[in-house]
Protein backbone atom coordinates (compact mmCIF):
# COMPACT_ATOMS: atom_id res chain seq x y z
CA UNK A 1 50.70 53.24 -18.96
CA UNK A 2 52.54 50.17 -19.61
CA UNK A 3 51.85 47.34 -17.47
CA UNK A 4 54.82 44.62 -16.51
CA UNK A 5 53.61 41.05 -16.44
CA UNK A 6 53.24 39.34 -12.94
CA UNK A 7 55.99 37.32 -11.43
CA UNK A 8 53.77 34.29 -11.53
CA UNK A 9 53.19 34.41 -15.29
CA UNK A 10 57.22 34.85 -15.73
CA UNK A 11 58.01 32.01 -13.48
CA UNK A 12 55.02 29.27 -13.40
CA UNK A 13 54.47 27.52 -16.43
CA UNK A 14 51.06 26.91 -17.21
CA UNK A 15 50.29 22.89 -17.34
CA UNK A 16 49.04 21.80 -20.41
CA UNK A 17 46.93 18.83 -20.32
CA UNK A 18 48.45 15.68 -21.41
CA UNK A 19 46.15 12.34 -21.44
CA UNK A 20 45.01 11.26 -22.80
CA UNK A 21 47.83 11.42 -25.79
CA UNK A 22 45.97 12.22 -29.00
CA UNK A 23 47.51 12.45 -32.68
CA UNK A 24 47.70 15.47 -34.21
CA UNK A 25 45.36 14.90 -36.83
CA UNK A 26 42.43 14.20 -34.29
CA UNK A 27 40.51 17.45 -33.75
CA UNK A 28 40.43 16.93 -29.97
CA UNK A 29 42.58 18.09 -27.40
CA UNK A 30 43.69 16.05 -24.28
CA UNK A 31 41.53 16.24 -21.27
CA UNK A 32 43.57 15.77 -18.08
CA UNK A 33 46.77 16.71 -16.66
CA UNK A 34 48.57 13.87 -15.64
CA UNK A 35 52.46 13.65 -14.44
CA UNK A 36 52.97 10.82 -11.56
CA UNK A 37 56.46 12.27 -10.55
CA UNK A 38 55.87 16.11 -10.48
CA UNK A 39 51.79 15.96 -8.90
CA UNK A 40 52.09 12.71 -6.81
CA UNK A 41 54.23 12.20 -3.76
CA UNK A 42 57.32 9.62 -3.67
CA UNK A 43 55.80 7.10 -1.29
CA UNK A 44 52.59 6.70 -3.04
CA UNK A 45 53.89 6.76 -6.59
CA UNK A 46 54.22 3.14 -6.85
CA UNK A 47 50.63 2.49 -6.09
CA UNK A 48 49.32 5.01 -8.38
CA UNK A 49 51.59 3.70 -11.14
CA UNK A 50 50.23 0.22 -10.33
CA UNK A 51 46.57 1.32 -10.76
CA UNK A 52 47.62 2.95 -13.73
CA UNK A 53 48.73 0.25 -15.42
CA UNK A 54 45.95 -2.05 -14.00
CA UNK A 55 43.41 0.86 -15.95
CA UNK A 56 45.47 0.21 -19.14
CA UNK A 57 45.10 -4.13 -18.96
CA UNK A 58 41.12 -3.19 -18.72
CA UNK A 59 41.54 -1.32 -21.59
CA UNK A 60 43.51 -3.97 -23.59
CA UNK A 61 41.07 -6.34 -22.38
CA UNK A 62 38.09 -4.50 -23.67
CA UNK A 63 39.63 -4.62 -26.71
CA UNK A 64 41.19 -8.02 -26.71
CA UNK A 65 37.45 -9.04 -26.07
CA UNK A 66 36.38 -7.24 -28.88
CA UNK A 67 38.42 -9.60 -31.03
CA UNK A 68 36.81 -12.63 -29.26
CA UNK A 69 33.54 -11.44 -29.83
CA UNK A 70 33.95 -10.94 -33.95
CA UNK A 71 35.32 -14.59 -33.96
CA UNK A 72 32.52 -15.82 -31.66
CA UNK A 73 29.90 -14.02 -34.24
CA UNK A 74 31.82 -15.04 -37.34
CA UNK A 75 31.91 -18.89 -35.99
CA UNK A 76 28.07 -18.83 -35.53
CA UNK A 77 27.30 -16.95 -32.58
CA UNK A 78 24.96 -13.88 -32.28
CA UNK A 79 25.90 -10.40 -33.49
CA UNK A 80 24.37 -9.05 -30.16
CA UNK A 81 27.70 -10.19 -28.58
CA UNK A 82 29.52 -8.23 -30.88
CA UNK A 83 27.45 -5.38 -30.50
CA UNK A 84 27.77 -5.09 -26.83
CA UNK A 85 31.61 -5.70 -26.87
CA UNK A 86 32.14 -2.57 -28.67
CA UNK A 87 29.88 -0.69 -26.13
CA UNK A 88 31.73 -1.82 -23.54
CA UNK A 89 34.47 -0.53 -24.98
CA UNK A 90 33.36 2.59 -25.98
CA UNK A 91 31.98 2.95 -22.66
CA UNK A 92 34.03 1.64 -19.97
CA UNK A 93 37.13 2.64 -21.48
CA UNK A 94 36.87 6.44 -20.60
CA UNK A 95 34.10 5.59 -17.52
CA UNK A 96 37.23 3.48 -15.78
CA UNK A 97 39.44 5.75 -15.82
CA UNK A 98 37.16 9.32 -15.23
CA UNK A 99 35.33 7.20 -12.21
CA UNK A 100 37.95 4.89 -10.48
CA UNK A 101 41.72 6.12 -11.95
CA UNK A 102 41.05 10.02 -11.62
CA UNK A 103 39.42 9.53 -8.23
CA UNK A 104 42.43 7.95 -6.67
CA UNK A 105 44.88 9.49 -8.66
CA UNK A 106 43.53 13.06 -7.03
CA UNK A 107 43.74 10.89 -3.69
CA UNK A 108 47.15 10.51 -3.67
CA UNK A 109 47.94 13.79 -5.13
CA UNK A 110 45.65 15.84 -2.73
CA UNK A 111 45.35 13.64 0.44
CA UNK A 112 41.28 13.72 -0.47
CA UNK A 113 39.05 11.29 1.92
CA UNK A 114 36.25 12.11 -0.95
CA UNK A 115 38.31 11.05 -3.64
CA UNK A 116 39.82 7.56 -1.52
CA UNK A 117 36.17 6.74 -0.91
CA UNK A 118 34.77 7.47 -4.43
CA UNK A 119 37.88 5.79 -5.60
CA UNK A 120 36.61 2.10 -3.45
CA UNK A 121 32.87 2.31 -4.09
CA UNK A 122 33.45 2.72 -7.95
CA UNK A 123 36.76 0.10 -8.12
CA UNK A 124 34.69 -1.99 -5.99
CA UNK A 125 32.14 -2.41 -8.57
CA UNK A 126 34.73 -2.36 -11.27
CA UNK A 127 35.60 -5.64 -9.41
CA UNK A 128 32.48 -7.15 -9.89
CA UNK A 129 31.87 -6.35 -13.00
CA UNK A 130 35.35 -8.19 -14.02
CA UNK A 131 33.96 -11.17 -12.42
CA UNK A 132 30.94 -10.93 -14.33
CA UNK A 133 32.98 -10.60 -17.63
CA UNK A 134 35.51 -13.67 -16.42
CA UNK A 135 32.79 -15.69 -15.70
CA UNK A 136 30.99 -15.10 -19.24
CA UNK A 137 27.04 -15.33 -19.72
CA UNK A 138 26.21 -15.52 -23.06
CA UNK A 139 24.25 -12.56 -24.52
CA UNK A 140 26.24 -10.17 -22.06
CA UNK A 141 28.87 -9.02 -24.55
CA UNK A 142 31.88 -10.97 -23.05
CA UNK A 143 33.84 -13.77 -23.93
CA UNK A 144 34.14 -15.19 -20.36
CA UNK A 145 34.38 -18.95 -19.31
CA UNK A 146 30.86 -20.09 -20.01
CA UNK A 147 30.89 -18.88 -23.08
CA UNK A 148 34.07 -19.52 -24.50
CA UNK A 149 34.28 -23.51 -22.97
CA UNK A 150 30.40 -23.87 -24.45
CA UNK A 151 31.12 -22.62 -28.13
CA UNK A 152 34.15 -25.43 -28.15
CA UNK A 153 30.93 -27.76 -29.32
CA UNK A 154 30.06 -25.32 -32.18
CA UNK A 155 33.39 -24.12 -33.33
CA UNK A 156 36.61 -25.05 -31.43
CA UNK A 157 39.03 -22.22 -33.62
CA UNK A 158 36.39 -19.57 -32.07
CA UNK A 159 36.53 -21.06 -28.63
CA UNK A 160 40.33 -20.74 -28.78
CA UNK A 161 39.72 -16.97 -29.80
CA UNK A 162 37.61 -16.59 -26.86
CA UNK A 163 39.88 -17.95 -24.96
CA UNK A 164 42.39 -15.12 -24.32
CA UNK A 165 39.87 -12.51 -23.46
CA UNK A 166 38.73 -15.05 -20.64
CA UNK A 167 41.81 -15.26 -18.93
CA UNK A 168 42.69 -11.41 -19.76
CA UNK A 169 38.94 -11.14 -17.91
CA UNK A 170 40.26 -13.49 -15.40
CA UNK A 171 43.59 -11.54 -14.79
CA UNK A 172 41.86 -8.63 -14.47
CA UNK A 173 39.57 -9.68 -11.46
CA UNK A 174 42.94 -11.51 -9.41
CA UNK A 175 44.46 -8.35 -10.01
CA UNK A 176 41.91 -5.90 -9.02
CA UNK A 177 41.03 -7.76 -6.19
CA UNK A 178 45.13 -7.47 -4.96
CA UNK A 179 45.05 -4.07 -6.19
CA UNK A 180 41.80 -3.31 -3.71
CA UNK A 181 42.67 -5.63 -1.01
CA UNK A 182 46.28 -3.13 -0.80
């Protein structure tokens, strides 16, 4: 006997996942399925676009920081800096956006109380941990304010270098804090 195929295979296309956007040559597929106009409704799209974009600063950050660190170990300072800055990248990169951006994305999508309050308990400490990184203890893998404004006595085109991922760090806790207090 022949069998016909289902209406729902004929007329629901399956959703491919889509983030995060890989090259072809990387073995890996994408992960999530993420469109903010088709899965999120109108009058929260703005927000979720917001946080979006406030994910993607902490990821230029991390990597802007990165930078600071190599020309914090290549003007003198210690390699455990460096070390730690890629971690953090490595790490919180992904961990951001799987335990804070997903959370509250699926909040907005699905209406989820679980996923709002996962979503503030995990952005929350994403908050302090920017404030950590703005405010920059050496030996924590961060070119924050102590750091950068001390190394200015051993090599002021280093401190300059630091300098960006401070206020990027800085940016990031002002705007997370707006982003949590909304």
């Amino acid at each position: 006997s022949v069998q016909c195929p289902t209406l729902a295979k004929l007329f629901i296309a399956e959703k491919v996942n889509n983030f995060p956007p890989l090259p072809r040559f990387i073995p890996l597929k994408p992960c999530f399925y993420q469109d903010f106009d088709a899965e999120i409704p109108p009058q929260h799209r703005t927000m979720a676009k917001r946080l979006y974009y406030l994910w993607m600063l902490n990821s230029i950050t991390l990597a802007v920081n990165l930078v600071g660190c190599l020309a914090w170990l290549i003007g003198g300072g210690g390699a455990v800096n460096f070390g730690l800055a890629i971690l953090w990248l490595i790490l919180f990169t992904p961990c951001s956006y799987v335990c804070w951006f997903r959370p509250i994305y699926k909040a907005f999508k699905t209406d989820s109380s679980f996923s709002f309050m996962a979503f503030f308990f995990t952005f929350m400490a994403q908050l302090v941990i920017s404030i950590i990184q703005a405010v920059g203890i050496p030996g924590w893998g961060v070119c924050g304010w102590i750091a950068a404004i001390s190394f200015f006595g051993t090599n002021v085109g280093s401190a300059v270098v630091m300098l960006i991922p401070t206020v990027l760090f800085t940016g990031m806790a002002v705007f997370s804090f707006i982003a949590l207090t909304m």
